[in-house]
C-alpha atoms as a PDB file:
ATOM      1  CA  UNK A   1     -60.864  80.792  -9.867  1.00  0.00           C
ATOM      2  CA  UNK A   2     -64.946  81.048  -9.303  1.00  0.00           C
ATOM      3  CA  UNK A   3     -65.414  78.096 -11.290  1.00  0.00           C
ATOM      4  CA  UNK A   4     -62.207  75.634  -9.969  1.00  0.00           C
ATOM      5  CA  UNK A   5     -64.098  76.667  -6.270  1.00  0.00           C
ATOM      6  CA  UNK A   6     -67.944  75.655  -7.543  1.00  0.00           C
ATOM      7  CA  UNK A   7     -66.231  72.455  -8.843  1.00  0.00           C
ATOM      8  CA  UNK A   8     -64.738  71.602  -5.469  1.00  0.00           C
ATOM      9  CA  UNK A   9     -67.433  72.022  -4.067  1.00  0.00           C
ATOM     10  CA  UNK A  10     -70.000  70.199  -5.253  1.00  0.00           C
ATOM     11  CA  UNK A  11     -67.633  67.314  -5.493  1.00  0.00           C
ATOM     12  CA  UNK A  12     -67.358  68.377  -1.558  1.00  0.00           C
ATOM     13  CA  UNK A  13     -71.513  68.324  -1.126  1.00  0.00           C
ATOM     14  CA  UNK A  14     -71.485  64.693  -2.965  1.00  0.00           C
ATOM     15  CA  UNK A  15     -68.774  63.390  -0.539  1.00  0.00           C
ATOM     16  CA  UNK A  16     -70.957  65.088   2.465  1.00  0.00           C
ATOM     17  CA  UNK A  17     -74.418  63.602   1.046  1.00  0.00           C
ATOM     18  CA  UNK A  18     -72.647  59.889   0.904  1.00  0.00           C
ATOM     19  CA  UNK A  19     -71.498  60.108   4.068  1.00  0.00           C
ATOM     20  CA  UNK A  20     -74.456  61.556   5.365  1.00  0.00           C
ATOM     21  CA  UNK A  21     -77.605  58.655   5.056  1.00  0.00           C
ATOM     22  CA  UNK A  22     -80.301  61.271   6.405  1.00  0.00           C
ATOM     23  CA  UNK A  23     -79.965  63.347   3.581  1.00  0.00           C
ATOM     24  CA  UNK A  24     -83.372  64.640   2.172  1.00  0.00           C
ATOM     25  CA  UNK A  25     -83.578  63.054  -1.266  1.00  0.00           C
ATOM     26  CA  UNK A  26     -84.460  65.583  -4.134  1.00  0.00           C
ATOM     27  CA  UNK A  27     -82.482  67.204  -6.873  1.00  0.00           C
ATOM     28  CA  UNK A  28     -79.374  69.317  -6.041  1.00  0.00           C
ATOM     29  CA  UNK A  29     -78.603  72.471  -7.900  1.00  0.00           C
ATOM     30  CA  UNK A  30     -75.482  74.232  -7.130  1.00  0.00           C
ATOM     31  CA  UNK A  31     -76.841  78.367  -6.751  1.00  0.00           C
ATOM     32  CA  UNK A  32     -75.295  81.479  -5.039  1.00  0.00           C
ATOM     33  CA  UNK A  33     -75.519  82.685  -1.428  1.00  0.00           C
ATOM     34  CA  UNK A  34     -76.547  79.962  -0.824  1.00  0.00           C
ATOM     35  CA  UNK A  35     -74.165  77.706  -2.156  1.00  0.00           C
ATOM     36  CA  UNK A  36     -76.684  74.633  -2.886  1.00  0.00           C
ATOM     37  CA  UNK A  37     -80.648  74.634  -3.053  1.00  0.00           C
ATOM     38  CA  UNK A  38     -82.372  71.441  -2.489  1.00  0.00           C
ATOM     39  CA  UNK A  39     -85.988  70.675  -3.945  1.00  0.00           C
ATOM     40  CA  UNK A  40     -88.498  68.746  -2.237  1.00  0.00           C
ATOM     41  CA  UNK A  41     -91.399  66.847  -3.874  1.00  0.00           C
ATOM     42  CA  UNK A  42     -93.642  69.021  -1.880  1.00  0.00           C
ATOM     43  CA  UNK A  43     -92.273  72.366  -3.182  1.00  0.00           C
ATOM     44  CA  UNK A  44     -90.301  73.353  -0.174  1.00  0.00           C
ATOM     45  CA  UNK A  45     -86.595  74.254  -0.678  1.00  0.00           C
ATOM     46  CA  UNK A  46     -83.460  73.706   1.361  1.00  0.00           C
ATOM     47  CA  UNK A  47     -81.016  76.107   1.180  1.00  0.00           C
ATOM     48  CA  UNK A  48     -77.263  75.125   1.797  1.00  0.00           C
ATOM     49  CA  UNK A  49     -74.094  76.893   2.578  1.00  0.00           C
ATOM     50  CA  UNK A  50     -70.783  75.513   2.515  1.00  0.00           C
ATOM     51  CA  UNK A  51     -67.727  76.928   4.797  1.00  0.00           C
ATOM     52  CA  UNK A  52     -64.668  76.648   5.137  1.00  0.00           C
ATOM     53  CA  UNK A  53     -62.905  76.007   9.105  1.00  0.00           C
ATOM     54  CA  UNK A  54     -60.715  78.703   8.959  1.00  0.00           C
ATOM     55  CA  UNK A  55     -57.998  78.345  11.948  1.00  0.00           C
ATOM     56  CA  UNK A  56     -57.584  80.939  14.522  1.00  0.00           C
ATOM     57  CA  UNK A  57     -54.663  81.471  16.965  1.00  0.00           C
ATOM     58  CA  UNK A  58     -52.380  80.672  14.257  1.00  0.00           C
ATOM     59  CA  UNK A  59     -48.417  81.070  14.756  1.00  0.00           C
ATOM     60  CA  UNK A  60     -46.541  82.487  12.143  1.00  0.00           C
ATOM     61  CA  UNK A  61     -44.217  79.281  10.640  1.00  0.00           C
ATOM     62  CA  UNK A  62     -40.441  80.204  11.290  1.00  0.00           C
ATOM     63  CA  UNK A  63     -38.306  79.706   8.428  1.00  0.00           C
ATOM     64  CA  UNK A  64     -38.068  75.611   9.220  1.00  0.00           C
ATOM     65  CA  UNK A  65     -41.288  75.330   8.424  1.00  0.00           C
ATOM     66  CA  UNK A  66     -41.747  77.476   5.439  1.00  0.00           C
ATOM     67  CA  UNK A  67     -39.121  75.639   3.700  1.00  0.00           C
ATOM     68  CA  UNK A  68     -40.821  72.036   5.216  1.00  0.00           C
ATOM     69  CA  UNK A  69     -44.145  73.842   3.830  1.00  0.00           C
ATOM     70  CA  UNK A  70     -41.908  74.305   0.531  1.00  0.00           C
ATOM     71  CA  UNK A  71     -40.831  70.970   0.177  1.00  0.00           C
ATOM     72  CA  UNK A  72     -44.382  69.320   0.588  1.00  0.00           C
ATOM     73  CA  UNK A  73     -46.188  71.495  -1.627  1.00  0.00           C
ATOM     74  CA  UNK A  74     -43.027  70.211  -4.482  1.00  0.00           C
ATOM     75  CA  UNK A  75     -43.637  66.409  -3.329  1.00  0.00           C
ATOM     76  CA  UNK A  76     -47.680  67.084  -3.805  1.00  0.00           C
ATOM     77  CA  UNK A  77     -46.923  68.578  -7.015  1.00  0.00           C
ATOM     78  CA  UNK A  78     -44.288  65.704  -8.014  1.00  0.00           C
ATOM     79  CA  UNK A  79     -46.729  62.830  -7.123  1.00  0.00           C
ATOM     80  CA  UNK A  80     -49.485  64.233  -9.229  1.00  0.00           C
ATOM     81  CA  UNK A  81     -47.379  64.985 -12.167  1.00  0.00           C
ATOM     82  CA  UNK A  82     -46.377  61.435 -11.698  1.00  0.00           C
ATOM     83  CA  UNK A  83     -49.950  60.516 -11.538  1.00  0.00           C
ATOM     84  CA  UNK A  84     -51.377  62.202 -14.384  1.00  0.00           C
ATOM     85  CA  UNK A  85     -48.624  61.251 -16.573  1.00  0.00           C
ATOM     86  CA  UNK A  86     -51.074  57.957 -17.570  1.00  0.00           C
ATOM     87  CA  UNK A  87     -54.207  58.663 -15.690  1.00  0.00           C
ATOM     88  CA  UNK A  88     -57.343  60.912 -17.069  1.00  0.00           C
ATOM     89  CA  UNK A  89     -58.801  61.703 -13.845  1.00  0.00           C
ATOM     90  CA  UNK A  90     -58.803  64.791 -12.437  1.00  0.00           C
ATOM     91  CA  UNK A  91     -58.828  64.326  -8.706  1.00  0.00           C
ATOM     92  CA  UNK A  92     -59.053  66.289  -5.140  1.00  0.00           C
ATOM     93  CA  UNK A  93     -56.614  64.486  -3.241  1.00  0.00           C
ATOM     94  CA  UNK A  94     -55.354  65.912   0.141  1.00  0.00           C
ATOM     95  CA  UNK A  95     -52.312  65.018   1.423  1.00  0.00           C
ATOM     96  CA  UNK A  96     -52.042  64.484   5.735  1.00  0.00           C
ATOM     97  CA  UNK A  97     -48.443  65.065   6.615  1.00  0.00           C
ATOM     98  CA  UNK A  98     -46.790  63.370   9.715  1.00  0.00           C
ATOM     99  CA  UNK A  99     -46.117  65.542  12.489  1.00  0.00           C
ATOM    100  CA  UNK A 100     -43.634  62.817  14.041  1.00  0.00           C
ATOM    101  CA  UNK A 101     -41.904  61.658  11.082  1.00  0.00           C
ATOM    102  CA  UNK A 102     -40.704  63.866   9.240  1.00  0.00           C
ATOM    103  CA  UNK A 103     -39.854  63.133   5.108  1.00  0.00           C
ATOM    104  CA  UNK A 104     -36.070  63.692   4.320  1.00  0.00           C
ATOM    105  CA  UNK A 105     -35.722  65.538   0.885  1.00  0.00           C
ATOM    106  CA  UNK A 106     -33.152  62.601   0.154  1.00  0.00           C
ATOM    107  CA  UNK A 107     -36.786  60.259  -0.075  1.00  0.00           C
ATOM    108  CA  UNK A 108     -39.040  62.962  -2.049  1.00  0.00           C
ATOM    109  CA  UNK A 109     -39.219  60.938  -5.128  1.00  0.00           C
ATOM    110  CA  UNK A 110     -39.278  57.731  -3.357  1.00  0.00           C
ATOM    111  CA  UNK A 111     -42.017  58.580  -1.118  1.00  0.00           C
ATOM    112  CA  UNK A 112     -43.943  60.073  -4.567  1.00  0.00           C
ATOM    113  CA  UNK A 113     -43.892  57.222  -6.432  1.00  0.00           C
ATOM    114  CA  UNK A 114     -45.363  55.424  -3.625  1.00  0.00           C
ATOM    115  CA  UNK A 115     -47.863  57.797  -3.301  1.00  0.00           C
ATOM    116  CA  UNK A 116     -48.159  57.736  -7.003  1.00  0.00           C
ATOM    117  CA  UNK A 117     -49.083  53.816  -6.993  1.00  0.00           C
ATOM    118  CA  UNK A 118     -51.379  53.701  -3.953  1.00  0.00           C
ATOM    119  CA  UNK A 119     -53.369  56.575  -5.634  1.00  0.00           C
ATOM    120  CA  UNK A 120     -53.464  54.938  -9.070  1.00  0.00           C
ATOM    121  CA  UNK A 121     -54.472  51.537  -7.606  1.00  0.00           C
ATOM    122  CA  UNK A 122     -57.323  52.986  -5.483  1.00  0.00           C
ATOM    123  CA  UNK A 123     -58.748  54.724  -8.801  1.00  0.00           C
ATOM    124  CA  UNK A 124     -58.059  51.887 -11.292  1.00  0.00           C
ATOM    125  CA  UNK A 125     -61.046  49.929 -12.491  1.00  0.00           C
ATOM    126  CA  UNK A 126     -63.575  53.099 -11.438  1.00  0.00           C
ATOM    127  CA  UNK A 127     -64.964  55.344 -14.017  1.00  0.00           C
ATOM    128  CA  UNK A 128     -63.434  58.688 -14.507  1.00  0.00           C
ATOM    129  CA  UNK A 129     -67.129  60.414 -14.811  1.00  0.00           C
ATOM    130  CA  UNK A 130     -68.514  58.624 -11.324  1.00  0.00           C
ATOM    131  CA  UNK A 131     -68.493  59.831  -7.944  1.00  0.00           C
ATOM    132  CA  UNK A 132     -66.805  57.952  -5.433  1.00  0.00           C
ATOM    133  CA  UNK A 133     -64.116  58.661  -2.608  1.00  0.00           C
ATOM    134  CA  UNK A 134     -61.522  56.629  -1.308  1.00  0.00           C
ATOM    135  CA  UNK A 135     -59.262  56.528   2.057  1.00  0.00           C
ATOM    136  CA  UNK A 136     -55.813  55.409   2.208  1.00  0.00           C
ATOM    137  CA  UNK A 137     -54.287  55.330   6.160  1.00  0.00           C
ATOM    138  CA  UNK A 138     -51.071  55.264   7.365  1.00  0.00           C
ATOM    139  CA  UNK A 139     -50.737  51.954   7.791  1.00  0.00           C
ATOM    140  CA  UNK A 140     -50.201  51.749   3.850  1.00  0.00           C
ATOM    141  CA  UNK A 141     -48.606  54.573   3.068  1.00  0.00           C
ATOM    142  CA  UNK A 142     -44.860  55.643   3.045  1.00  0.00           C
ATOM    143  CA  UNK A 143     -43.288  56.740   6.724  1.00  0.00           C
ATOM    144  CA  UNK A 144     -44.215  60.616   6.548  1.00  0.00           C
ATOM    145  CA  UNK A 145     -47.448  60.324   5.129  1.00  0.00           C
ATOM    146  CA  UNK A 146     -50.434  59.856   7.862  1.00  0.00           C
ATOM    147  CA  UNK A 147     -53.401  59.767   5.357  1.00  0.00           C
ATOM    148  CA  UNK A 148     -54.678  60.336   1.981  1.00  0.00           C
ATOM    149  CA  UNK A 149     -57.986  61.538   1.136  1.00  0.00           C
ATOM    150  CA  UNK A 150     -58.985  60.925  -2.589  1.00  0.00           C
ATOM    151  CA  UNK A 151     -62.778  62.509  -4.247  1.00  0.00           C
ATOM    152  CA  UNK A 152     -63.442  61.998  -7.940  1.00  0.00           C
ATOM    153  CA  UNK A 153     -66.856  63.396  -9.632  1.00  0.00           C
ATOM    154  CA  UNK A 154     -67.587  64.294 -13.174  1.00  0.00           C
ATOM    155  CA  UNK A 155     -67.776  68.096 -12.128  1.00  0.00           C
ATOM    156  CA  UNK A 156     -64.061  68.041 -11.992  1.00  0.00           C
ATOM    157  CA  UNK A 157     -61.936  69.071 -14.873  1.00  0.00           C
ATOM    158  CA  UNK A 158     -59.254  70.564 -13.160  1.00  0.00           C
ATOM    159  CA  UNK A 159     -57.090  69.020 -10.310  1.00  0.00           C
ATOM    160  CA  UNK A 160     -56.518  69.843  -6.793  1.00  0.00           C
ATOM    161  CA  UNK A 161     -54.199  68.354  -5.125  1.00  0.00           C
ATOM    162  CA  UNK A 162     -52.747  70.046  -1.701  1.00  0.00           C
ATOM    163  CA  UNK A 163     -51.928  69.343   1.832  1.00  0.00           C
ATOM    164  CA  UNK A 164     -54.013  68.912   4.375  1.00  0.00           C
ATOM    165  CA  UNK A 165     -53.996  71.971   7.196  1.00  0.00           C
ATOM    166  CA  UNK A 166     -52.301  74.245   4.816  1.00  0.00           C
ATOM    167  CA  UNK A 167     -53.624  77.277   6.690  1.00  0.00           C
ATOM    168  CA  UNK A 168     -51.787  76.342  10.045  1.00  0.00           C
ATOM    169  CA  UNK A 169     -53.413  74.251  13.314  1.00  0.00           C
ATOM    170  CA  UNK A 170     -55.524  76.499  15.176  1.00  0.00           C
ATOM    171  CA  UNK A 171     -55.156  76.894  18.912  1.00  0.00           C
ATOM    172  CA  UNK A 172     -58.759  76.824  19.365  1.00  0.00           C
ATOM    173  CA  UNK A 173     -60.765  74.921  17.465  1.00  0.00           C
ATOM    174  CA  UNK A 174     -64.289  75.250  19.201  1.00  0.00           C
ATOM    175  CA  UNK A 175     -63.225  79.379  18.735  1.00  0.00           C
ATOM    176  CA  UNK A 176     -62.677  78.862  15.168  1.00  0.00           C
ATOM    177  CA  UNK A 177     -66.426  76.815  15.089  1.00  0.00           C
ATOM    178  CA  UNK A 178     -68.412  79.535  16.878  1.00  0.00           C
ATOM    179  CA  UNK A 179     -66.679  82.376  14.602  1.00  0.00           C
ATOM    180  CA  UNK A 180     -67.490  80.412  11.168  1.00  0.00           C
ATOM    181  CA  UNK A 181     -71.045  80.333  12.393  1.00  0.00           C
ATOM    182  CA  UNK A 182     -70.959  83.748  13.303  1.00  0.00           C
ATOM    183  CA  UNK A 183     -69.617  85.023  10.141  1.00  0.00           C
ATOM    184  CA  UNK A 184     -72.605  83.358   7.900  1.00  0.00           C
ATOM    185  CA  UNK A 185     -75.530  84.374  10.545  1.00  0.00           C
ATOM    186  CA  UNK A 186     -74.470  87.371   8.864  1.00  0.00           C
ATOM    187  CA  UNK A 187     -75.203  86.280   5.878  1.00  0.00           C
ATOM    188  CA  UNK A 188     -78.268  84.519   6.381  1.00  0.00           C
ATOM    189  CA  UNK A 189     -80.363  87.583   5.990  1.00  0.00           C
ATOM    190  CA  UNK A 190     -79.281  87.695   2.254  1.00  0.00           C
ATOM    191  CA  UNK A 191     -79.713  84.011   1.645  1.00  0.00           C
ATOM    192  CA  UNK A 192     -83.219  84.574   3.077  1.00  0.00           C
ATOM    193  CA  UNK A 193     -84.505  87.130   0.461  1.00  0.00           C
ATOM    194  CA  UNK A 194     -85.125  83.773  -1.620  1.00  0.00           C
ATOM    195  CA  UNK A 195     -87.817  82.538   0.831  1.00  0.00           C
ATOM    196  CA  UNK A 196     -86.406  79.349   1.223  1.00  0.00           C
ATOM    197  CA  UNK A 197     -88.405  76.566   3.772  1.00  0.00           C
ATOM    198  CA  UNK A 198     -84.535  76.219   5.519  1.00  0.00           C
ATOM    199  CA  UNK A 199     -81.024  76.726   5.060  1.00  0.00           C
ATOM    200  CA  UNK A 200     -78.042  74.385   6.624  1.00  0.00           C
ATOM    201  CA  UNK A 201     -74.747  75.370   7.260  1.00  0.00           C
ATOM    202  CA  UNK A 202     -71.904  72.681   6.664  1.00  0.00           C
ATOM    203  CA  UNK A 203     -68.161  73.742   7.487  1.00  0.00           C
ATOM    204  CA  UNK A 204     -65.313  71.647   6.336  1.00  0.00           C
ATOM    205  CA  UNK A 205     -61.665  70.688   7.943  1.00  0.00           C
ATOM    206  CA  UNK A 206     -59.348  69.386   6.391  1.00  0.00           C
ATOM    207  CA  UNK A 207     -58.473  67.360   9.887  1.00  0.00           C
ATOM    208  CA  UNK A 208     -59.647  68.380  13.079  1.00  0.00           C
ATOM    209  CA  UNK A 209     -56.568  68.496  15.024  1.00  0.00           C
ATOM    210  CA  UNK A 210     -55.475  71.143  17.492  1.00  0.00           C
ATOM    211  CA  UNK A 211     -51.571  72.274  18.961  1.00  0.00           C
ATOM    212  CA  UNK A 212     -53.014  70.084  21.806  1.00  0.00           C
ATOM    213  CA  UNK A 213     -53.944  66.757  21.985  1.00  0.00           C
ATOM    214  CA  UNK A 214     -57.609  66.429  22.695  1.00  0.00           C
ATOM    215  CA  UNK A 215     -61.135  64.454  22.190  1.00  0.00           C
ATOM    216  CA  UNK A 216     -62.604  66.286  19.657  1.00  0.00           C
ATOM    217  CA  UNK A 217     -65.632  64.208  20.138  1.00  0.00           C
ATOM    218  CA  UNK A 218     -65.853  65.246  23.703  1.00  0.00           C
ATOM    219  CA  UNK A 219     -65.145  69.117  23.213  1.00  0.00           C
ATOM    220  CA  UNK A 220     -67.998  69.827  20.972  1.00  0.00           C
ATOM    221  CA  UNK A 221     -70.446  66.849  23.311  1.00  0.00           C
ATOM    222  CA  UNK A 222     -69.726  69.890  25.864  1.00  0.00           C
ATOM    223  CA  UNK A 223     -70.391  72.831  24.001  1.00  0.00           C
ATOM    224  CA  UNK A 224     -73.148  74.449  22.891  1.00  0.00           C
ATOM    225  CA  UNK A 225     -73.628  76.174  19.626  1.00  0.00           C
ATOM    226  CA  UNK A 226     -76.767  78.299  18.577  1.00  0.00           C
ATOM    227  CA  UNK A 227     -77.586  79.557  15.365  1.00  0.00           C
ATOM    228  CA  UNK A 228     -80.459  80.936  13.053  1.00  0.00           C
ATOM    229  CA  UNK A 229     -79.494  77.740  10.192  1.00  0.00           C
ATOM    230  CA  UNK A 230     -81.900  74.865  10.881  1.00  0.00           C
ATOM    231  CA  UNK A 231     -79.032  72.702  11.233  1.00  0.00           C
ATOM    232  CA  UNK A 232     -75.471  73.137  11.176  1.00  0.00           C
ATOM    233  CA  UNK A 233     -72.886  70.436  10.776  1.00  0.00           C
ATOM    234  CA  UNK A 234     -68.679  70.152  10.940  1.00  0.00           C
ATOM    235  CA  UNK A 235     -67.639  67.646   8.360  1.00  0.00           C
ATOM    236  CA  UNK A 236     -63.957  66.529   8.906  1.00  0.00           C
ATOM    237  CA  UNK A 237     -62.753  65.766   5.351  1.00  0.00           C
ATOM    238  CA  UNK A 238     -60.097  63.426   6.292  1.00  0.00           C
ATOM    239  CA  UNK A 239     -62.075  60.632   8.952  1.00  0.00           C
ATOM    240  CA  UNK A 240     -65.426  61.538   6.713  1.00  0.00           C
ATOM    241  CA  UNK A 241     -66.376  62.412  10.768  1.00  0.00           C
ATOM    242  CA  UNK A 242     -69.516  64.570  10.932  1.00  0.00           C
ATOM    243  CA  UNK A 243     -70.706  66.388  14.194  1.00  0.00           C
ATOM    244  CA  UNK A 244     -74.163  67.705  14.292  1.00  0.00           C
ATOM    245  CA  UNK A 245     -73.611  71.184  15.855  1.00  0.00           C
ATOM    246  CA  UNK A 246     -76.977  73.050  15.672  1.00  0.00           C
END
């Protein structure tokens, strides 16, 4: 389980780093608390933790949605059994559900065999040990499916395919920011018994989207976070969006 997570994420770091163009140059070497140490040419070292958004506020699903929950997590499943029946990469794909149209069980292996192809041709002709990440939006994809998300890299040998907002939408989102950042300050202390020159904290979402509708780019213009981390930064996995918090 330790190792499928360090694999995730430094295929999650690479698809932060690309997105990212002021990222210090140097060699990355995936470490413990912190998760990532970065070497300058001068000798200093960043030090760099990555977190997941976990969602607070959440409702427990009634039994409607545990059995919709149910019946994505077997389409997920189907599509990349489908997908890995010819291909040798082992992907992180995430899967963004529709919250208006809704998939009929009657479509499952319809709508995974589309899936199937789109995913295939946005991986055919690259090289299973490169990097590289690819977007498909809805616009392409079967009614029912809002967005794919789609990160190959060579420290990947096991798959991970899953839906996107599997832990439920949180009814406060700049809550669930402020309490991420809380729970590492905590940490930092440990992280900084290896004298590092500074540390970063990154926290990941699936898709920043709250039981409200709302600019997410405006909510966090008008808040303001502090923290002991040089820099902090939310990194919405889906829109490769990333906010400079801190």
């Amino acid at each position: 389980m330790y190792r499928d997570k360090k694999q995730l994420e430094i295929a999650l770091m690479h698809y932060f780093m690309e997105f990212y163009p002021e990222f210090p140059r140097g060699p990355l070497i995936p470490t413990e608390s912190p998760d990532f140490i970065l070497k300058f040419k001068n000798r200093h070292q960043l030090g760099i933790e990555l977190t997941r958004l976990n969602p607070g506020n959440v409702e427990p699903p009634d039994f409607e949605q545990i059995e919709m929950n149910k019946f994505r997590e077997q389409l997920i499943e189907k599509t990349k059994n489908l997908f890995e029946h010819n291909m040798p990469h082992k992907l992180f794909v995430k899967f963004l559900f529709s919250e208006e149209k809704t998939i009929v069980r009657e479509r499952e292996l319809t709508v995974a065999v589309q899936a199937t192809n789109l995913i295939r041709r946005a991986v055919n002709g690259k090289k299973q040990k490169s990097f590289f990440t690819t977007s498909i939006e809805n616009g392409e994809l079967p009614d029912g499916l809002d967005g794919l998300l789609i990160v190959n890299h060579p420290a990947l040998n096991v798959s991970i395919w899953e839906r996107s907002n599997n832990l439920g939408i949180s009814g406060d989102i700049m809550d669930d920011i402020r309490t991420s950042i809380l729970k590492k300050e905590e940490k930092l202390k440990l992280y900084q018994k290896q004298r590092l020159n500074y540390y970063w904290l990154i926290i990941v979402s699936d898709r920043l989207r709250g039981k409200k509708n709302f600019n997410i780019h405006n909510q966090i213009a008008n808040r303001v976070f502090r923290s002991h981390f040089q820099h902090v930064y939310l990194f919405d996995l889906m829109k490769s969006d990333i906010f400079e918090l801190v």
